[in-house]
Protein backbone atom coordinates (compact mmCIF):
# COMPACT_ATOMS: atom_id res chain seq x y z
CA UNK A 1 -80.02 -25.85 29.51
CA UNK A 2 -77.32 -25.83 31.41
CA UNK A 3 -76.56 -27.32 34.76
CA UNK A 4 -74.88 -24.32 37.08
CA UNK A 5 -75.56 -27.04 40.80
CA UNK A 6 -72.33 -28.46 40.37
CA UNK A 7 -70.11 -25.28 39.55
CA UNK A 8 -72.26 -23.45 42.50
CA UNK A 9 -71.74 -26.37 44.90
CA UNK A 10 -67.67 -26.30 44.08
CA UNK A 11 -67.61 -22.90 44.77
CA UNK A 12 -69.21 -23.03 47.56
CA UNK A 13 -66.68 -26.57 49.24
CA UNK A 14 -63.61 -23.64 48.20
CA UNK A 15 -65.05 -20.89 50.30
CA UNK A 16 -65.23 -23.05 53.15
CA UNK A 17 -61.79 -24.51 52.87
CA UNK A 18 -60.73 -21.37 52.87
CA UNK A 19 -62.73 -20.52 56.27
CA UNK A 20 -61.07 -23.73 57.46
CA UNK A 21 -57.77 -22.51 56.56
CA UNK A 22 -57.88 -19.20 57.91
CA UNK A 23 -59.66 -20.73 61.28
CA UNK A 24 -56.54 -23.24 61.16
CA UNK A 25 -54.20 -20.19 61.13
CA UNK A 26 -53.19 -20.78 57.48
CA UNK A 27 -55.06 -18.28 55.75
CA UNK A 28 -55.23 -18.28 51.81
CA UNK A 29 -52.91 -15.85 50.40
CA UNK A 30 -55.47 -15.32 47.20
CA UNK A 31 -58.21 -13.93 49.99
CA UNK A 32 -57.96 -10.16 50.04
CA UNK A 33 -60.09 -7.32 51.54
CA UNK A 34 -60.43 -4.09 49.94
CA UNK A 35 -60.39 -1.71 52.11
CA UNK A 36 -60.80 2.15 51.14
CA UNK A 37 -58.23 4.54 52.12
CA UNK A 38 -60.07 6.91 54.26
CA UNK A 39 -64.23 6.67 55.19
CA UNK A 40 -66.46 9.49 55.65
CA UNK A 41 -67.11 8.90 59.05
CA UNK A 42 -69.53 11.64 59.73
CA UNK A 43 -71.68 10.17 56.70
CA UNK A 44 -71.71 7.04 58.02
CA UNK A 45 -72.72 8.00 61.37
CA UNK A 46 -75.56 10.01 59.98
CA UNK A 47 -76.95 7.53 58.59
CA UNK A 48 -77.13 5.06 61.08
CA UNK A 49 -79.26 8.17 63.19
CA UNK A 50 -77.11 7.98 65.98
CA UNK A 51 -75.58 10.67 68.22
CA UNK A 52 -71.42 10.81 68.23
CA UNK A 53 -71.73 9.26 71.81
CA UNK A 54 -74.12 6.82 70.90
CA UNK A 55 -72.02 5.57 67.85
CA UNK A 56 -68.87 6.23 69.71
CA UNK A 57 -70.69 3.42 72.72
CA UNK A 58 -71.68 1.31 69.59
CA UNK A 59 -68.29 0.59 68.14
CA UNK A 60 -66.66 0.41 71.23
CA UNK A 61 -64.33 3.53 70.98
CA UNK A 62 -63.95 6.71 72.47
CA UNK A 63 -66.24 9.57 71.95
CA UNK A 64 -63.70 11.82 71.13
CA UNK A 65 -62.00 9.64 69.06
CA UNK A 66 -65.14 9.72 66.81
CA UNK A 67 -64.95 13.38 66.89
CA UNK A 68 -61.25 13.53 65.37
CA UNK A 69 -62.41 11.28 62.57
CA UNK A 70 -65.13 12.80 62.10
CA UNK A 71 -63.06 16.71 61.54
CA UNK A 72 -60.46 15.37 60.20
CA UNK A 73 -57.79 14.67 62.84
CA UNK A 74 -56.96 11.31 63.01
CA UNK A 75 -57.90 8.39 59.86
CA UNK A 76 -59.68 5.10 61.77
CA UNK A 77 -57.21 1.92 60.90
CA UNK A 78 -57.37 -1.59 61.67
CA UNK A 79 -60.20 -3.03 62.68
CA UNK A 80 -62.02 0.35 63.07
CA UNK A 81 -61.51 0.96 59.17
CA UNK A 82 -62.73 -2.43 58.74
CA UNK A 83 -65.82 -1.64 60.73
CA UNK A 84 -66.72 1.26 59.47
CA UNK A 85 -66.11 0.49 55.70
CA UNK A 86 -68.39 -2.42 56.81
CA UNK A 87 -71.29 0.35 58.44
CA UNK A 88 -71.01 2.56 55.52
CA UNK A 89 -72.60 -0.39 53.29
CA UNK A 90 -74.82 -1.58 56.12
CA UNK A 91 -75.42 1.32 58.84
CA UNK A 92 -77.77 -1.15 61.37
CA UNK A 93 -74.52 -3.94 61.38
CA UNK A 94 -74.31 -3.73 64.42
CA UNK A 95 -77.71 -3.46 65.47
CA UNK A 96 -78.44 -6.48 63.81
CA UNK A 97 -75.40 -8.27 64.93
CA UNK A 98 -74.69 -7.29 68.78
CA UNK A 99 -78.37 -6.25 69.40
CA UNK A 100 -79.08 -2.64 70.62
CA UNK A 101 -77.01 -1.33 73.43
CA UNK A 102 -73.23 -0.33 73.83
CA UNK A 103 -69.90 -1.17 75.03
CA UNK A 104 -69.25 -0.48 78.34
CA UNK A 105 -65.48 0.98 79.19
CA UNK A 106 -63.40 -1.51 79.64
CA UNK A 107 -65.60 -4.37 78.66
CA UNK A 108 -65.81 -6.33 75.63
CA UNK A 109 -69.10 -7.31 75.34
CA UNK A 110 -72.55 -5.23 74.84
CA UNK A 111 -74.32 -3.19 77.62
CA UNK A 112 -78.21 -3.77 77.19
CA UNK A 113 -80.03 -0.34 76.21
CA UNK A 114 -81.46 1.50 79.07
């Protein structure tokens, strides 16, 4: 039988030197995301049963800037591509994360439900 600890414990000390590094400002150039070129972003909204204001408050952008994704407008980029490509394989991220609620205009933190 082999003995997997030690390989699983190595790779484990490299993933957080590479946290460290990045955190440091000296990211690893071998640590890529994969992003997709474009998201569905009326799918993804779907399923995560919100409204387009609701996940517009959620993600902290406009409404209407959900609604020119959404027909085709404007692509999301940045850190909205990131976030979304992020809610299409987990639609309650941010639920589960931030707690329920939405951003408030102008702020950046999370408005409590109500």
């Amino acid at each position: 039988m082999v003995d997997v600890t030690g390989e699983i414990f190595t790779d484990l000390m490299e993933g957080f030197e590479q946290i460290r590094r990045h955190d440091a400002g000296t990211p690893d150039h071998g640590l890529r995301i994969h992003l997709p070129k474009t998201v569905d972003v009326a799918a993804i909204r779907k399923r995560t049963g919100n409204s387009q204001p609701v996940f517009a408050g959620s993600i902290g952008v406009p409404v209407d800037t959900v609604r020119q994704w959404e027909q085709g407008r404007r692509q999301p980029k940045g850190a909205a591509l990131v976030l979304l490509a992020m809610l299409e394989k987990n639609p309650r991220l941010v639920e589960e994360t931030l707690g329920i609620g939405s951003f408030e205009p102008g702020s950046a933190t999370a408005a409590p439900a109500g």
